[in-house]
N, C-alpha and C. Protein backbone atom coordinates (compact mmCIF):
# COMPACT_ATOMS: atom_id res chain seq x y z
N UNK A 1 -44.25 41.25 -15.52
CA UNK A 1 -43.48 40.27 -16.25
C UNK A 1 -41.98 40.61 -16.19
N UNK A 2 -41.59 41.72 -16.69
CA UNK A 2 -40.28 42.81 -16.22
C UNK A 2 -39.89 42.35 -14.56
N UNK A 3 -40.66 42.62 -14.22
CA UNK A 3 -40.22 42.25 -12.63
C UNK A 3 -39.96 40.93 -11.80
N UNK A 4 -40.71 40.06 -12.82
CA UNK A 4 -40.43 38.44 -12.05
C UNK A 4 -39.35 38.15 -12.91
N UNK A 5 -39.12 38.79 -14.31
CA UNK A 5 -37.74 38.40 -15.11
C UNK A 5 -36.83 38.89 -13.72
N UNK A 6 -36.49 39.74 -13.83
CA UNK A 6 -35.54 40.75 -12.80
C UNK A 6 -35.35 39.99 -11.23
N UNK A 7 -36.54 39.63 -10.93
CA UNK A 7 -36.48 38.83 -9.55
C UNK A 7 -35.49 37.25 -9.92
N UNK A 8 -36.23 36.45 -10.85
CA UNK A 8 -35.59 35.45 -11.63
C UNK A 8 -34.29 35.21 -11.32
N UNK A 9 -33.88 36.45 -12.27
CA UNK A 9 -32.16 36.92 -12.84
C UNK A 9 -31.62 37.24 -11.24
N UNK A 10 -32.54 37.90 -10.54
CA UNK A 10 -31.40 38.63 -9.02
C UNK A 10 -31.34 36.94 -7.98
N UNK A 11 -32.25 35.72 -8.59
CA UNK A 11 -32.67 34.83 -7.06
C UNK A 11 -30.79 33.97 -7.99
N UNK A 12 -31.47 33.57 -9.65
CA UNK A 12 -30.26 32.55 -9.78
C UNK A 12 -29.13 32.94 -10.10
N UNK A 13 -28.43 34.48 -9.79
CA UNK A 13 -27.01 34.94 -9.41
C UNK A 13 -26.47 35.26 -7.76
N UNK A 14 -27.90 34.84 -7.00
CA UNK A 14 -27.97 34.60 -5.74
C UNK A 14 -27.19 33.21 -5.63
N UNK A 15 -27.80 32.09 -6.20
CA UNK A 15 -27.85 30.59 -6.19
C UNK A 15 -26.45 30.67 -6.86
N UNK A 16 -26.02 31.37 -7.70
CA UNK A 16 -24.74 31.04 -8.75
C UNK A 16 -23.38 31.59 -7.69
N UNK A 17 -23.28 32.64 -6.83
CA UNK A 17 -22.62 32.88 -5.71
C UNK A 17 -22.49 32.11 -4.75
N UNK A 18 -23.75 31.37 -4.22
CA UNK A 18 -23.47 30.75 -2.78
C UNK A 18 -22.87 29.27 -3.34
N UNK A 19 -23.15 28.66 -4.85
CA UNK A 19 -22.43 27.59 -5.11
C UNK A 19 -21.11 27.81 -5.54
N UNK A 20 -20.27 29.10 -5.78
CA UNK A 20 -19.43 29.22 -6.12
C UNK A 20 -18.38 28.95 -4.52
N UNK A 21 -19.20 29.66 -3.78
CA UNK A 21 -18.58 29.55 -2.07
C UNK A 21 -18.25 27.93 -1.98
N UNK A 22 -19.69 27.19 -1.93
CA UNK A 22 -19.34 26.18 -1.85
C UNK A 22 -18.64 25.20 -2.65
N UNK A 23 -18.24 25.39 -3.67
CA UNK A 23 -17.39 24.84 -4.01
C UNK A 23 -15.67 25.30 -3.36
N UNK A 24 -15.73 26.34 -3.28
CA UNK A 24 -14.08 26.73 -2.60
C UNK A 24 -14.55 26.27 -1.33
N UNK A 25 -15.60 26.00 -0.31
CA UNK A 25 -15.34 25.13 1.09
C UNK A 25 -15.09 23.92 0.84
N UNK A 26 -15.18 23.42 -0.59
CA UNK A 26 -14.80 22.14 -0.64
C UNK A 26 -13.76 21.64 -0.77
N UNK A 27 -13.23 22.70 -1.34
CA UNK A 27 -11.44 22.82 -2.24
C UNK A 27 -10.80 22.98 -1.08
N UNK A 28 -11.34 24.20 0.00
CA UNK A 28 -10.35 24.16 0.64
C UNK A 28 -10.33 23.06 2.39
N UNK A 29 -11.39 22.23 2.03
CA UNK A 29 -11.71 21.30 2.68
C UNK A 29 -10.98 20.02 2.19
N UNK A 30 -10.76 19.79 0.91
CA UNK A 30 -10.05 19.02 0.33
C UNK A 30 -8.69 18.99 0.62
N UNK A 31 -8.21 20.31 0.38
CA UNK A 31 -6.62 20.70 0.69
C UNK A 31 -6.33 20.61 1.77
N UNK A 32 -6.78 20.65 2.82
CA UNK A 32 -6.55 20.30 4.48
C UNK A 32 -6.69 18.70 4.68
N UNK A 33 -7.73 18.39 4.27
CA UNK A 33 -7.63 16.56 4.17
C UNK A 33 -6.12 16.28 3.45
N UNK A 34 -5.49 16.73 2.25
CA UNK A 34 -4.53 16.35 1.94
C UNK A 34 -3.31 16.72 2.48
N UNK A 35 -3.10 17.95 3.25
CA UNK A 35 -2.41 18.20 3.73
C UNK A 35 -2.24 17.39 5.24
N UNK A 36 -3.26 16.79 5.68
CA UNK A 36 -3.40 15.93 7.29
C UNK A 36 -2.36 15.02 6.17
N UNK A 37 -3.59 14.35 5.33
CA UNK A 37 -2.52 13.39 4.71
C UNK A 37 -1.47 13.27 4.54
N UNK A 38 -0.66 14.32 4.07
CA UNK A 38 1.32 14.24 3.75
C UNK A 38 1.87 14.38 5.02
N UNK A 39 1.31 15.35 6.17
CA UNK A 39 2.19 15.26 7.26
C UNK A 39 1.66 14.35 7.97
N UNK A 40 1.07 13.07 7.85
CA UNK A 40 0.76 11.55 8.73
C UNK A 40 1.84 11.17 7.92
N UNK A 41 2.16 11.23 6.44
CA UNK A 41 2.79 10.45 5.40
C UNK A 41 4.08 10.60 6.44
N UNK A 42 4.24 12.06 6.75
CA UNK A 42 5.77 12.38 6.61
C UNK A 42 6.17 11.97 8.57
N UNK A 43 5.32 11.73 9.30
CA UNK A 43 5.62 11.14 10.19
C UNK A 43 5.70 9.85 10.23
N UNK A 44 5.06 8.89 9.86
CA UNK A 44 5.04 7.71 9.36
C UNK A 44 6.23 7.10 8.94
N UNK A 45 6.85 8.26 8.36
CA UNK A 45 8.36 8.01 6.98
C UNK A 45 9.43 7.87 8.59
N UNK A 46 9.10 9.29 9.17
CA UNK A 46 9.81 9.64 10.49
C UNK A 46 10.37 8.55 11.25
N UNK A 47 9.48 7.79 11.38
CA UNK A 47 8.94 6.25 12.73
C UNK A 47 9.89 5.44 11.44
N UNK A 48 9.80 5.32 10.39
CA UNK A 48 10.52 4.21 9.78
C UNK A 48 11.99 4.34 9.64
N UNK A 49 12.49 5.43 9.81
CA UNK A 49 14.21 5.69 9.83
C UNK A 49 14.99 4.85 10.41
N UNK A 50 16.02 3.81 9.55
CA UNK A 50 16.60 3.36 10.47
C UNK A 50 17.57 4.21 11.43
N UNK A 51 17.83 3.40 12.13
CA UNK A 51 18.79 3.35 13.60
C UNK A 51 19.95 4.22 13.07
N UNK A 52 20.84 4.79 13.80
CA UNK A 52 22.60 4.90 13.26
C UNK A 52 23.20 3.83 13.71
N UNK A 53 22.87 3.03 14.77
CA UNK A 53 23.60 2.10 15.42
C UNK A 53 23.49 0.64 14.52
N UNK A 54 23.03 1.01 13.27
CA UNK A 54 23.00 -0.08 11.94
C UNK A 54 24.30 -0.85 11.74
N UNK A 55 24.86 -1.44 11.79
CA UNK A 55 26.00 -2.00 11.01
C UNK A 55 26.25 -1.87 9.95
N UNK A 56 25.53 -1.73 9.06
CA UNK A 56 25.79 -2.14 7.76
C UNK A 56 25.72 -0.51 7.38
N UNK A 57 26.92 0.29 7.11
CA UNK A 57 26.49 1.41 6.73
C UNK A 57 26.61 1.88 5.23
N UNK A 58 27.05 1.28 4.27
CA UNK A 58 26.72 0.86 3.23
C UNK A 58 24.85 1.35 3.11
N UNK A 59 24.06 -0.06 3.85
CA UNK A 59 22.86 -0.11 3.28
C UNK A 59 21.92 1.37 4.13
N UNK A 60 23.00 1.54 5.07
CA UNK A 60 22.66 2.70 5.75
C UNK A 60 22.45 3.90 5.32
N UNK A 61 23.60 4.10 4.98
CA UNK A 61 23.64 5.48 3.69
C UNK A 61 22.96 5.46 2.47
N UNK A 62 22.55 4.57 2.09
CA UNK A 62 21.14 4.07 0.76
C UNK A 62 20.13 4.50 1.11
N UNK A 63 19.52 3.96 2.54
CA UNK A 63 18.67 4.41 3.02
C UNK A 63 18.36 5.68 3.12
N UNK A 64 19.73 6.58 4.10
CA UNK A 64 19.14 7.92 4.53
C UNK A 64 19.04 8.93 2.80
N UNK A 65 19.96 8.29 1.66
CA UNK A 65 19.58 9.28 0.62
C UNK A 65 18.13 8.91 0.42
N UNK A 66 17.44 8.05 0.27
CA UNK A 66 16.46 7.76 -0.31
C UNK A 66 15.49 8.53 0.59
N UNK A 67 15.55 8.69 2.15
CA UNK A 67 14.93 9.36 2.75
C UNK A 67 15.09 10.82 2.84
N UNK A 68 16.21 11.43 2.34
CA UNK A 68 16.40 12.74 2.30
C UNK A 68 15.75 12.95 1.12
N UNK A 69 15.44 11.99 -0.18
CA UNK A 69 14.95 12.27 -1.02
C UNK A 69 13.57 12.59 -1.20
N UNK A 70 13.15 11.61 -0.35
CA UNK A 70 11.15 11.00 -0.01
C UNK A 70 10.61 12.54 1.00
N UNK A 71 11.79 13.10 1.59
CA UNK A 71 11.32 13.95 2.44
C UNK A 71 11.24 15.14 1.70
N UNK A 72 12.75 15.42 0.71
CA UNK A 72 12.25 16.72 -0.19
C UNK A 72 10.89 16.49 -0.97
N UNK A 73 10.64 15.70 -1.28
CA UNK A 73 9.40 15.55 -2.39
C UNK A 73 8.07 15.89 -1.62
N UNK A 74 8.05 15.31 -0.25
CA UNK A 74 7.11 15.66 0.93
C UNK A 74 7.36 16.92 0.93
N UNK A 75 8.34 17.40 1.27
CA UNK A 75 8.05 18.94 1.83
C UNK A 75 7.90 19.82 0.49
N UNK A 76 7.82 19.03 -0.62
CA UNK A 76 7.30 19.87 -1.98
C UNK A 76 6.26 19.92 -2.27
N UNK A 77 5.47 18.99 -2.05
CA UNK A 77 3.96 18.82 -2.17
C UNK A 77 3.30 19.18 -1.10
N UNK A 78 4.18 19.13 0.27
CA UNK A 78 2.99 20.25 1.04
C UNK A 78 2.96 21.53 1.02
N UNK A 79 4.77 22.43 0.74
CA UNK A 79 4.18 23.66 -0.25
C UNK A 79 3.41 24.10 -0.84
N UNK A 80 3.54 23.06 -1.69
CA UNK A 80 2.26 23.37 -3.09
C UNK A 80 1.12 23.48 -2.29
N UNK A 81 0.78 22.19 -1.55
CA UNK A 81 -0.65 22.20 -1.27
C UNK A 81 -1.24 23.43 -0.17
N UNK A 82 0.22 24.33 0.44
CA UNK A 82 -0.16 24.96 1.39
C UNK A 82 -0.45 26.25 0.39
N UNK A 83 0.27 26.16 -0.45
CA UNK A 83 -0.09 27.76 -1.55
C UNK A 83 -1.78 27.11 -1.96
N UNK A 84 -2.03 26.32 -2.17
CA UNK A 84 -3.50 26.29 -3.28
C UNK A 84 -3.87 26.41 -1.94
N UNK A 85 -4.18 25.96 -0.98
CA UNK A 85 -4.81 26.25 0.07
C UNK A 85 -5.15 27.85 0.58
N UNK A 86 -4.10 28.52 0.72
CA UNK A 86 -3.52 30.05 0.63
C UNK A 86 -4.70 30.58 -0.32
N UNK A 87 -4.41 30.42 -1.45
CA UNK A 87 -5.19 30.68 -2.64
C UNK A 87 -6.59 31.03 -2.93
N UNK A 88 -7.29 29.41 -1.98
CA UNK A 88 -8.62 29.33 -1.89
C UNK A 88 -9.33 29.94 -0.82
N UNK A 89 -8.33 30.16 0.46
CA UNK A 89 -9.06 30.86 1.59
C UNK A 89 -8.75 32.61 0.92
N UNK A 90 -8.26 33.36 0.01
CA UNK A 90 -7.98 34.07 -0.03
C UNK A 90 -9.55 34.51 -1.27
N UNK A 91 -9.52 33.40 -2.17
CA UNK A 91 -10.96 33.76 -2.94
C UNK A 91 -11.74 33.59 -2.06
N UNK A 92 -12.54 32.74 -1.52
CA UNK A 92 -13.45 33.02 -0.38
C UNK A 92 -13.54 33.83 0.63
N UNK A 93 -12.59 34.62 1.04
CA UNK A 93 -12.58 35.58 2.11
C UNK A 93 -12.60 35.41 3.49
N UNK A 94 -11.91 35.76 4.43
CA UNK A 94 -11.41 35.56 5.23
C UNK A 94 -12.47 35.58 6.55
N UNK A 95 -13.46 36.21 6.23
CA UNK A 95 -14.55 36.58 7.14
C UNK A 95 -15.70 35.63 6.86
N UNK A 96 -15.93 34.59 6.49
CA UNK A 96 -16.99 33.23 6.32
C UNK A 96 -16.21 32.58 7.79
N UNK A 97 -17.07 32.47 8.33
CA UNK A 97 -17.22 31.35 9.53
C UNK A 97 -16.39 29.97 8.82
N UNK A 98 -16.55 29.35 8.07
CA UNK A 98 -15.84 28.38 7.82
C UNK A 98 -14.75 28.42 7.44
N UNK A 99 -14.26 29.26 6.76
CA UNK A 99 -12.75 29.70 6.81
C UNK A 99 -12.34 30.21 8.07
N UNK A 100 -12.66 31.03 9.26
CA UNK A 100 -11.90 31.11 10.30
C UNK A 100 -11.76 30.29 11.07
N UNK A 101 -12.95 28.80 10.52
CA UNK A 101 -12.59 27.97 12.00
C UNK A 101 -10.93 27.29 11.45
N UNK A 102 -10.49 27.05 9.68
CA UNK A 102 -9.61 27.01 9.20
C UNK A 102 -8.65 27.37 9.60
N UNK A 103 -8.46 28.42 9.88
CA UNK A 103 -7.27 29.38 9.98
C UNK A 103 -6.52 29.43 11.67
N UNK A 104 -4.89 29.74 11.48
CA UNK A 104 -5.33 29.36 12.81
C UNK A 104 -5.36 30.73 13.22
């Protein structure tokens, strides 16, 4: 009875580890989806820049602050997202097959 308790207790801190993994392959499966996401965002932004050969430089210079602005905020949130990313391959460990196919 001692011993199937003990087996019990050793199978569902077995089960309580490998879901803990999987949840950080998810996180850090998540954080790479979001990170594709901001740098499509931030090429996307790229392709929309107007011209210099604009006339109107007035609406020109509106523009490029608003884009120097849209771009700091981009390159703030993919920081961030590159530290939580950092973070999660660092709790999971570096030696899981699914984190090295991650990494480059």
């Amino acid at each position: 009875s001692c011993d199937e308790l003990e087996n019990y207790l050793n199978q569902r801190q077995e089960l309580q580890k490998k879901k803990k993994f999987l949840e950080l392959f998810i996180k850090i499966h998540d954080s790479l989806t979001k990170i594709e996401e901001l740098l499509n965002l931030t090429e996307e932004e790229n392709n929309k820049k107007p011209n210099s050969k604009n006339n109107n430089n007035e609406n020109n210079s509106s523009n490029n602050n608003q884009h120097v602005v849209l771009d700091s905020e981009l390159i703030q949130r993919l920081a961030n997202d590159l530290n939580q990313l950092h973070f999660y391959v660092s709790q999971a460990g570096k030696e899981k097959p699914f984190v090295q196919v991650v990494l480059p």
